[in-house]
Protein backbone atom coordinates (compact mmCIF):
# COMPACT_ATOMS: atom_id res chain seq x y z
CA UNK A 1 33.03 -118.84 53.05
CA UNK A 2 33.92 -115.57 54.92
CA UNK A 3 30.73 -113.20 55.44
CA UNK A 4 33.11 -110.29 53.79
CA UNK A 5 33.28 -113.19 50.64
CA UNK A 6 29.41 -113.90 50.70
CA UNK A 7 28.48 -110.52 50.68
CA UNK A 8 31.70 -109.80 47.72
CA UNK A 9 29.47 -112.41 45.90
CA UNK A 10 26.00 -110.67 45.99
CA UNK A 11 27.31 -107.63 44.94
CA UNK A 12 25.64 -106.69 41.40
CA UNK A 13 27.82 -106.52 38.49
CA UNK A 14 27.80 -103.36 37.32
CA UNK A 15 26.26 -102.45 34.14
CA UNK A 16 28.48 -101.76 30.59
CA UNK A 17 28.24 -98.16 29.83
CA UNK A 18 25.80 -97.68 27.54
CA UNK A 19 27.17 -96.98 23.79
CA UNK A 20 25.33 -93.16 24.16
CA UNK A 21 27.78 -92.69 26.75
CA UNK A 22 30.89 -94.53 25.25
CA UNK A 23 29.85 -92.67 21.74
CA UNK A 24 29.82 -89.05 23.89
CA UNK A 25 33.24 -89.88 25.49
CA UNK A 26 34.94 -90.80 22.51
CA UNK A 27 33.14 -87.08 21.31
CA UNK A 28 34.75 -85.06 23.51
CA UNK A 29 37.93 -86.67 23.42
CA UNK A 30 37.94 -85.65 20.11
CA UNK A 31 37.22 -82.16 20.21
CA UNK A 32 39.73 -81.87 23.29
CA UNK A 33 42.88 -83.29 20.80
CA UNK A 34 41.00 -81.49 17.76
CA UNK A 35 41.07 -77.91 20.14
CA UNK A 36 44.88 -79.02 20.94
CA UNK A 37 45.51 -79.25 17.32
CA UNK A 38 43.90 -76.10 15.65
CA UNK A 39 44.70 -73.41 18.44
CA UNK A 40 48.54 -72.83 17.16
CA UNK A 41 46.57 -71.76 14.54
CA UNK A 42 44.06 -69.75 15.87
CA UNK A 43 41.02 -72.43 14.86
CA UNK A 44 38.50 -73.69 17.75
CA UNK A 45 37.56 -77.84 17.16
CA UNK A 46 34.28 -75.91 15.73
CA UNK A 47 35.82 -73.75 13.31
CA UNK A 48 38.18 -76.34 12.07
CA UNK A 49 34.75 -78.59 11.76
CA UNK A 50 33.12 -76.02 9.69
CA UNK A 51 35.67 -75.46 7.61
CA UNK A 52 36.09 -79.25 6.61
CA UNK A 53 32.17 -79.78 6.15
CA UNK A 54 33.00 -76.76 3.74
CA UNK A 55 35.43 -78.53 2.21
CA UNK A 56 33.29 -81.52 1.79
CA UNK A 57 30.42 -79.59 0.85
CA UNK A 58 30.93 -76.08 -0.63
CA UNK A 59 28.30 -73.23 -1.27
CA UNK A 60 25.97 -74.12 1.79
CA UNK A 61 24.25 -71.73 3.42
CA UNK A 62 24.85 -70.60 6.57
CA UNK A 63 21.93 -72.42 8.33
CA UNK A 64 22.76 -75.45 6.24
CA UNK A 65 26.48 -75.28 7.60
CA UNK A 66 25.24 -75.03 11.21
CA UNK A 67 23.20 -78.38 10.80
CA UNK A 68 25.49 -80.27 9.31
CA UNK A 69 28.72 -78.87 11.83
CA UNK A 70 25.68 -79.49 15.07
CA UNK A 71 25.93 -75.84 16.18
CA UNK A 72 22.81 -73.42 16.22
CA UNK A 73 22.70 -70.73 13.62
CA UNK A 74 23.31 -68.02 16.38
CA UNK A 75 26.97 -69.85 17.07
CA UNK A 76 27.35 -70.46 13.34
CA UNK A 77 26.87 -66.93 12.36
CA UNK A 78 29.76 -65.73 15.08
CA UNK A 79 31.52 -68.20 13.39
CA UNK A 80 31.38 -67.22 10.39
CA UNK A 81 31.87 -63.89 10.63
CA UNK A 82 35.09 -64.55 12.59
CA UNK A 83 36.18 -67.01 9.22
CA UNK A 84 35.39 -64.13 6.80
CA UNK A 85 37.51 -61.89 8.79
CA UNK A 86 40.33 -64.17 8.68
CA UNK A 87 39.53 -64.64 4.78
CA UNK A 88 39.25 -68.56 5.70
CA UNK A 89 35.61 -68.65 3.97
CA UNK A 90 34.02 -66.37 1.21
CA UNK A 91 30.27 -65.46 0.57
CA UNK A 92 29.21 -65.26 -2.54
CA UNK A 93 25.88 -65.79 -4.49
CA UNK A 94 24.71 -68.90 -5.26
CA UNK A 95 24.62 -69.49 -8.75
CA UNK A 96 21.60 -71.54 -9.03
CA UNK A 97 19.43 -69.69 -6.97
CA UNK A 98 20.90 -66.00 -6.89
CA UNK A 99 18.78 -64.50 -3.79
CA UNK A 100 20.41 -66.95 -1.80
CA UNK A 101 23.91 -66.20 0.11
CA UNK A 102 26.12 -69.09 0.17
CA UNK A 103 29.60 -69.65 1.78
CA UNK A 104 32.76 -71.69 0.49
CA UNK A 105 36.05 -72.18 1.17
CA UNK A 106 38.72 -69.47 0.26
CA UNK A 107 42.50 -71.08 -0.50
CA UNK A 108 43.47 -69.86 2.32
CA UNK A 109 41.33 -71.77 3.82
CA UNK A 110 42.06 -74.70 1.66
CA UNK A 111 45.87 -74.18 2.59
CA UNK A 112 45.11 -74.50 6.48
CA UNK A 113 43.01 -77.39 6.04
CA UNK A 114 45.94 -78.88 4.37
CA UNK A 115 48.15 -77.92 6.96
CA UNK A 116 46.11 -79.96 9.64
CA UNK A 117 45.65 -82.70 7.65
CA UNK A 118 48.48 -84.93 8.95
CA UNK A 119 47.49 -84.02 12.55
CA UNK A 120 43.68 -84.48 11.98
CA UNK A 121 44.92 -88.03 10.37
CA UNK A 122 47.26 -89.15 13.49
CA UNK A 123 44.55 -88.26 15.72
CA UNK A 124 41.98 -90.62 13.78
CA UNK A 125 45.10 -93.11 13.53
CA UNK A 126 45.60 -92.83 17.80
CA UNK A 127 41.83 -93.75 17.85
CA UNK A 128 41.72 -96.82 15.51
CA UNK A 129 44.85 -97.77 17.15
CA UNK A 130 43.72 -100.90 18.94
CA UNK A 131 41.55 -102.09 16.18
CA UNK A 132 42.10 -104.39 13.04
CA UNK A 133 41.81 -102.46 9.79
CA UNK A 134 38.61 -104.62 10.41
CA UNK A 135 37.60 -103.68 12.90
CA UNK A 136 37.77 -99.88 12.00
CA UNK A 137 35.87 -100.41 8.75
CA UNK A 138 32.52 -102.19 11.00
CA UNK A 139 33.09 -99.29 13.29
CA UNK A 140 32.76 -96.90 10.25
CA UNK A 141 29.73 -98.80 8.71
CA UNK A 142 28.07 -98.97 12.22
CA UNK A 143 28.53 -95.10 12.87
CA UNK A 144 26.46 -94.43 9.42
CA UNK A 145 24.01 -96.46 10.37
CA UNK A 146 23.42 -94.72 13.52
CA UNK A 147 23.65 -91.52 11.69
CA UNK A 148 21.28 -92.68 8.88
CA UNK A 149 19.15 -94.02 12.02
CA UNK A 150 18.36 -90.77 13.43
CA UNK A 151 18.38 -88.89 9.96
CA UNK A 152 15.17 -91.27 9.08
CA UNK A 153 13.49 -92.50 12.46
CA UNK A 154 11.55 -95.06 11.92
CA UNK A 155 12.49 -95.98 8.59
CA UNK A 156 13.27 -99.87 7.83
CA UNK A 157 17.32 -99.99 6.47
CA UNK A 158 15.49 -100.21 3.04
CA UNK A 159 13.85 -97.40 3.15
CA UNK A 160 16.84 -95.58 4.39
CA UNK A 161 18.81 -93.66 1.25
């Protein structure tokens, strides 16, 4: 054996990326395609998040939206003062508590959420790509978990809701 081969041998292998780092990758790949799709129509990746946890979720408050789109409340309320303007979101009272401001969807918002629907689905569809259906359903279940995880540190999976 060569001394170039011998010392080839010793090198040490280097180490998998860990799955924080693979997880933040695949994150700002994401946003990068999400930006690419929303800007012809005037969205950031942030907005268009907001707007779907709206969708998902409708009369939250405005801190409540920020947590669950992982902004601050500072960025959220530029946000969504730049949604009302564009009559994508509505404030309105909250019926069940009526001190409390709460925002929801407007159709117009609706109607652009429907628009990027078939983009926001070929995105997810270029990322499952080279997965089994499978494959793409553990990937689904393992991403709740983690999210569940660091909802309830410390909890055992049946204490976890």
């Amino acid at each position: 054996m060569t001394d170039t081969a011998a010392a080839t041998d010793r090198q040490p292998t280097a180490a998998p990326p860990t799955l924080l780092y693979l997880m933040k990758q695949v994150e700002l790949a994401v946003r990068a395609e999400l930006d690419e799709l929303a800007r012809p129509v005037g969205l950031t990746a942030l907005q268009y998040t907001a707007l779907t946890v709206l969708e998902r979720h409708p009369d939250l408050t405005a801190a409540h939206l920020a947590r669950l789109s992982f902004v601050t409340a500072q960025s959220m309320a530029d946000m969504v003062t730049a949604l009302l303007g564009r009559s994508l979101i509505e404030r309105h009272r909250d019926p069940a508590d009526r001190r409390r401001l709460v925002i929801a969807l407007t159709p117009a918002g609706q109607r652009l959420l429907d628009d990027l629907r078939p983009g926001a689905a070929a995105l997810e569809q270029q990322m499952l790509s080279l997965m089994t259906d499978a494959d793409a359903d553990t990937l689904r279940l393992a991403l709740e978990q983690c999210r569940q995880a660091l909802r309830h540190p410390g909890a055992s999976p049946e204490d976890r809701p």
